[in-house]
Protein backbone atom coordinates (compact mmCIF):
# COMPACT_ATOMS: atom_id res chain seq x y z
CA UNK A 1 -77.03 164.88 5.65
CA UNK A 2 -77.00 164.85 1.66
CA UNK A 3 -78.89 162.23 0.07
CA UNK A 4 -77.78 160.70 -3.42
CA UNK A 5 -79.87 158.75 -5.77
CA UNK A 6 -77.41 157.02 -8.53
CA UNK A 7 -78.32 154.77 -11.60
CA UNK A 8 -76.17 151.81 -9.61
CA UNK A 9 -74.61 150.66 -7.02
CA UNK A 10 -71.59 152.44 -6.24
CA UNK A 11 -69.89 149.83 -3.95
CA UNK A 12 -66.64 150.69 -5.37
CA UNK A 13 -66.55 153.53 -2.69
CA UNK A 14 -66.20 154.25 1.17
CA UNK A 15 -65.43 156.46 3.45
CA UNK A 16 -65.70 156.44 7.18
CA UNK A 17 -64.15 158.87 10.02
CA UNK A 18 -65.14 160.25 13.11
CA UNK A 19 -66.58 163.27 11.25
CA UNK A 20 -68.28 161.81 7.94
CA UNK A 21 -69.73 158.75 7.01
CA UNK A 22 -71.06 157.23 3.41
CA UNK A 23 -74.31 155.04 4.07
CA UNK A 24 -75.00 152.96 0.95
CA UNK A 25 -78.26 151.08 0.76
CA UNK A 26 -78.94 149.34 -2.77
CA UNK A 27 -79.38 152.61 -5.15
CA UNK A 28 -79.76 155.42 -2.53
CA UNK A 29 -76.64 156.59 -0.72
CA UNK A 30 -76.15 159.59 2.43
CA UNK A 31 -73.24 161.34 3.18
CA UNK A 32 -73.49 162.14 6.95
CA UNK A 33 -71.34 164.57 8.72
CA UNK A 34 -70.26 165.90 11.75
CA UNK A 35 -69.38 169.59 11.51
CA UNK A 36 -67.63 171.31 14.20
CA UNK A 37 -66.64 174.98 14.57
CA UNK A 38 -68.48 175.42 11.23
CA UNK A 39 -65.74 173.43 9.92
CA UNK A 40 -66.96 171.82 6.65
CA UNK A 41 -64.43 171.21 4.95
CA UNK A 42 -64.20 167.45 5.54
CA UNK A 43 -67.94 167.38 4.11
CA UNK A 44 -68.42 169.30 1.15
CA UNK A 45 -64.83 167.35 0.28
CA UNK A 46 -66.47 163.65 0.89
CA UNK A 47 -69.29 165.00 -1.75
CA UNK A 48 -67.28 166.50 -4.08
CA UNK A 49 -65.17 163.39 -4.41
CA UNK A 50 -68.48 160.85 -4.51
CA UNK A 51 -69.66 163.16 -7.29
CA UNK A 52 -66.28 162.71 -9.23
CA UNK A 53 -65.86 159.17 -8.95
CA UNK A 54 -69.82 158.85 -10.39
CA UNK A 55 -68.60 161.48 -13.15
CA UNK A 56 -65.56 158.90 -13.58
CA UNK A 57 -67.47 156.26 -13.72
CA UNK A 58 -70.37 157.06 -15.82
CA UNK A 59 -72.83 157.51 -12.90
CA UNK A 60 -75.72 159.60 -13.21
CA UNK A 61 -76.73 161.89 -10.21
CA UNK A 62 -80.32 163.09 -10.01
CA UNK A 63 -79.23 166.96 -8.27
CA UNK A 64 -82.85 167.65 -8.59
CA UNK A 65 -83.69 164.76 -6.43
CA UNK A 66 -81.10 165.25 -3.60
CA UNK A 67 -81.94 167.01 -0.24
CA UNK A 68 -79.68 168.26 2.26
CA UNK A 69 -80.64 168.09 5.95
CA UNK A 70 -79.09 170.17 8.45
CA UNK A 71 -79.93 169.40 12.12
CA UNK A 72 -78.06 172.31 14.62
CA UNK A 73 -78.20 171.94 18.02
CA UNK A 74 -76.46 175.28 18.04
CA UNK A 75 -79.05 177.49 20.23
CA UNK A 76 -77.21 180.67 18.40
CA UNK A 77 -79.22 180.08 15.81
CA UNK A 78 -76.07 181.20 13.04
CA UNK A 79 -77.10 181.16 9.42
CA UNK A 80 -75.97 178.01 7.23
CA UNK A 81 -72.96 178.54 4.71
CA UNK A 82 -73.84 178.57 1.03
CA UNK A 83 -75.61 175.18 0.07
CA UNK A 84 -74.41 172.41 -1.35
CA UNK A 85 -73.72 172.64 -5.21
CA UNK A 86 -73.48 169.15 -7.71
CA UNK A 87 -72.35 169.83 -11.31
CA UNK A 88 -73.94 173.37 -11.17
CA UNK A 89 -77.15 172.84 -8.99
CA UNK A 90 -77.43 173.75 -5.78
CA UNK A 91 -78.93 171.27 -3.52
CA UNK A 92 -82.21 172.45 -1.58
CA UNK A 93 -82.45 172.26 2.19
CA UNK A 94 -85.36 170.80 3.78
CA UNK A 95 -86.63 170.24 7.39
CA UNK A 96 -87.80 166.68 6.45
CA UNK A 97 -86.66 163.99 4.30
CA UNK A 98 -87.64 160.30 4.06
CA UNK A 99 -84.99 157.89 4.16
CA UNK A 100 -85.54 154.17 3.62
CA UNK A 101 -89.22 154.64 4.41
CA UNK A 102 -88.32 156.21 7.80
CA UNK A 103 -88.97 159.93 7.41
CA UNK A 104 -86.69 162.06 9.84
CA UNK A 105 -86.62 165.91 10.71
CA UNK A 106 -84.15 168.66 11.29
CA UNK A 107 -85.45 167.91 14.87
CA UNK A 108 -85.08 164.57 15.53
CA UNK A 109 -87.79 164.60 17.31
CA UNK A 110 -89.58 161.90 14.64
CA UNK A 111 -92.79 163.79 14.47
CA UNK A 112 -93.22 163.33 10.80
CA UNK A 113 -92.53 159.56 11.18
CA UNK A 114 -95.31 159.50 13.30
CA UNK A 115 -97.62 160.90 11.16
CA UNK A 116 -96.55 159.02 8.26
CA UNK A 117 -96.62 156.18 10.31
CA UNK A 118 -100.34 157.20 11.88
CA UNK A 119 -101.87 157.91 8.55
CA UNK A 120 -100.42 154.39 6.78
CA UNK A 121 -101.73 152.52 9.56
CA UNK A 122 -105.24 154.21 9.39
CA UNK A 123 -105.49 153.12 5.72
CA UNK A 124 -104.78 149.71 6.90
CA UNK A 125 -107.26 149.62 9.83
CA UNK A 126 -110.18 150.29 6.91
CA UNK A 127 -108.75 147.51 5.13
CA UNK A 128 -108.95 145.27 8.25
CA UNK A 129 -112.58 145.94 9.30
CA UNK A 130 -113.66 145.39 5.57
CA UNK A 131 -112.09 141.93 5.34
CA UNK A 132 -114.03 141.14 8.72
CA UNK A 133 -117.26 142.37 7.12
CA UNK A 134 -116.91 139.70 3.95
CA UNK A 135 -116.81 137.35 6.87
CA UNK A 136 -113.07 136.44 7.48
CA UNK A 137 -111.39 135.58 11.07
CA UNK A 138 -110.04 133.93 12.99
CA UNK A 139 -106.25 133.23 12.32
CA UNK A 140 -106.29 134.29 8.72
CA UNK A 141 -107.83 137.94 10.03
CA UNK A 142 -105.01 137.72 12.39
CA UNK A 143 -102.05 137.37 9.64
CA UNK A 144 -103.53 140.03 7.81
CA UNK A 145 -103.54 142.47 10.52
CA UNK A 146 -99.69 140.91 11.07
CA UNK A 147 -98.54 141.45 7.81
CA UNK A 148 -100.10 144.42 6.30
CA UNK A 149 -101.42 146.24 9.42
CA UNK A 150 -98.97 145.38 12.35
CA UNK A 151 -95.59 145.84 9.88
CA UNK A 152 -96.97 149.37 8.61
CA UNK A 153 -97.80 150.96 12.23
CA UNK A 154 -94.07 149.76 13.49
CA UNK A 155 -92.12 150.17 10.59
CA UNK A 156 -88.72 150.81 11.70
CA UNK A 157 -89.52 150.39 15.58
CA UNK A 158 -86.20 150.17 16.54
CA UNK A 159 -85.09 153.15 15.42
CA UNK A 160 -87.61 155.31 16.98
CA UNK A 161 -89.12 153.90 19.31
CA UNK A 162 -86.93 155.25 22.55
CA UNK A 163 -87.28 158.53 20.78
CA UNK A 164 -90.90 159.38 20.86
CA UNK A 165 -92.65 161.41 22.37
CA UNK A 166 -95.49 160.24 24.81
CA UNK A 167 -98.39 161.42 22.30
CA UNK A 168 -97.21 159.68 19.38
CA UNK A 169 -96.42 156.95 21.37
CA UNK A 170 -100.20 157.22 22.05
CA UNK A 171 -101.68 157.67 18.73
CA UNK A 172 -99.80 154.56 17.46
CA UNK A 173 -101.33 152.55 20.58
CA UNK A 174 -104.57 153.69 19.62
CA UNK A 175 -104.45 152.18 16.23
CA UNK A 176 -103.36 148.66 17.54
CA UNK A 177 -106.62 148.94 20.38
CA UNK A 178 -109.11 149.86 17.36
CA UNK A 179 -106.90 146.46 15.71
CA UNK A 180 -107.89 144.59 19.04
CA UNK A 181 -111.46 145.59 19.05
CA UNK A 182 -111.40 144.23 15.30
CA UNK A 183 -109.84 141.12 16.01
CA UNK A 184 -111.07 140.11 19.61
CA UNK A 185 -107.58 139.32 20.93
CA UNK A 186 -104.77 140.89 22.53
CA UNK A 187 -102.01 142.94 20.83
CA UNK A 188 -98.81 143.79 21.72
CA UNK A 189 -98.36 147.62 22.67
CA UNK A 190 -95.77 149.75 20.40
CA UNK A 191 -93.63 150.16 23.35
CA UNK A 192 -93.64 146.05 23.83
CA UNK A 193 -93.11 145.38 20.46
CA UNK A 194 -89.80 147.73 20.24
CA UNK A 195 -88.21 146.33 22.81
CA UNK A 196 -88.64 142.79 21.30
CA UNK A 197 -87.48 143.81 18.03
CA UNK A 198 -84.55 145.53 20.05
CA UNK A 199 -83.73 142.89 22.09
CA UNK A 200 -83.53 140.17 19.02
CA UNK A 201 -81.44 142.90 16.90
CA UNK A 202 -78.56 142.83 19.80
CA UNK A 203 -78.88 139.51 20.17
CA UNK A 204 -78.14 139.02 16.53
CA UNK A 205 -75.42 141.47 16.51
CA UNK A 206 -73.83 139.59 19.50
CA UNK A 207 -74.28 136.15 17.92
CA UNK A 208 -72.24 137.62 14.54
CA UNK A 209 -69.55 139.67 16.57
CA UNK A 210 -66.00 138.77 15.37
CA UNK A 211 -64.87 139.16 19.08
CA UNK A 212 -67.71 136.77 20.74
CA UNK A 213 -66.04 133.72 22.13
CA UNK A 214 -68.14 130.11 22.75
């Protein structure tokens, strides 16, 4: 996955096959692709043409600021081709990268999200048990811990929660129980609060599909 950082939007291109894809959020765009056979020609071709149309268009690229992530499920182990290059650079390859707050690894086993997500939500927890010193509770204690607490411990649930492991799964809960001890009241598990999330994403994508019929 190569990760681009331009000045604008750059909604005047696409590009979408079985074997690459162009994800454009806002200002920050990822080429993904699928390489088979060490066949990468498709890939470095999708980047070389994003990189001309910015040239064309008077888009900057920050090369310094662009990561490429590799995950190989090879278990060979064969050595990567030469890296990426962009107008000269070469493009360093890291084991991490953090995407739209969610950090992933050449892994995907979302360690580093959890940690992220474990030391956030620790920062948070001070913050809660200090407001309940000065004397607040009740339901305004509880929309703090909702808002600033709660959203920072399950950021991006539905992505990763079915792809946890048990002991992160465990250090999140732990957080939310040290919330509960705070607050008095129960509080939804991680696990519990995924498959909500989940269920109200599909149900959203269902209620928006161009082929549902009423």
């Amino acid at each position: 996955m190569c990760s681009t950082t331009c000045v604008i939007k750059t909604t005047d291109f696409s590009h979408n096959t079985t074997h690459c894809h162009l994800q454009k959020f806002s200002d920050d765009s990822a080429i993904v692709g699928l390489i088979s056979n060490r066949d990468e020609a498709e890939y470095r071709g999708l980047i070389q043409d994003f990189v001309d149309l910015c040239h064309w268009n008077c888009l900057q690229i920050n090369a310094r600021k662009t990561k490429e992530l590799v995950v190989d499920c090879c278990r060979q182990g064969q050595p990567f081709t030469a890296p990426v290059n962009i107008q000269g650079t070469d493009i360093e390859m890291v084991t991490s990268y953090k995407y739209l707050g969610v950090h992933l690894n050449n892994k995907l086993d979302w360690s580093h999200n959890t940690d992220a997500l474990y030391k956030k939500g620790q920062c948070r927890l001070f913050l809660l048990r200090r407001l309940r010193s000065f004397g607040v509770q009740g339901v305004l204690l509880k929309t703090f811990y909702d808002m600033v607490v709660a959203s920072a411990i399950t950021f991006g649930v539905v992505c990763w929660d079915n792809g946890i492991t048990a002991a992160d799964r465990k250090r999140l809960n732990k957080l939310i129980k040290k919330a509960r001890s705070v607050l008095g009241q129960r509080l939804d598990p991680v696990e519990e609060i995924g498959e909500r999330r989940m269920v109200a994403k599909l149900s959203s994508l269902l209620e928006s599909h161009p082929c549902r019929t009423y």
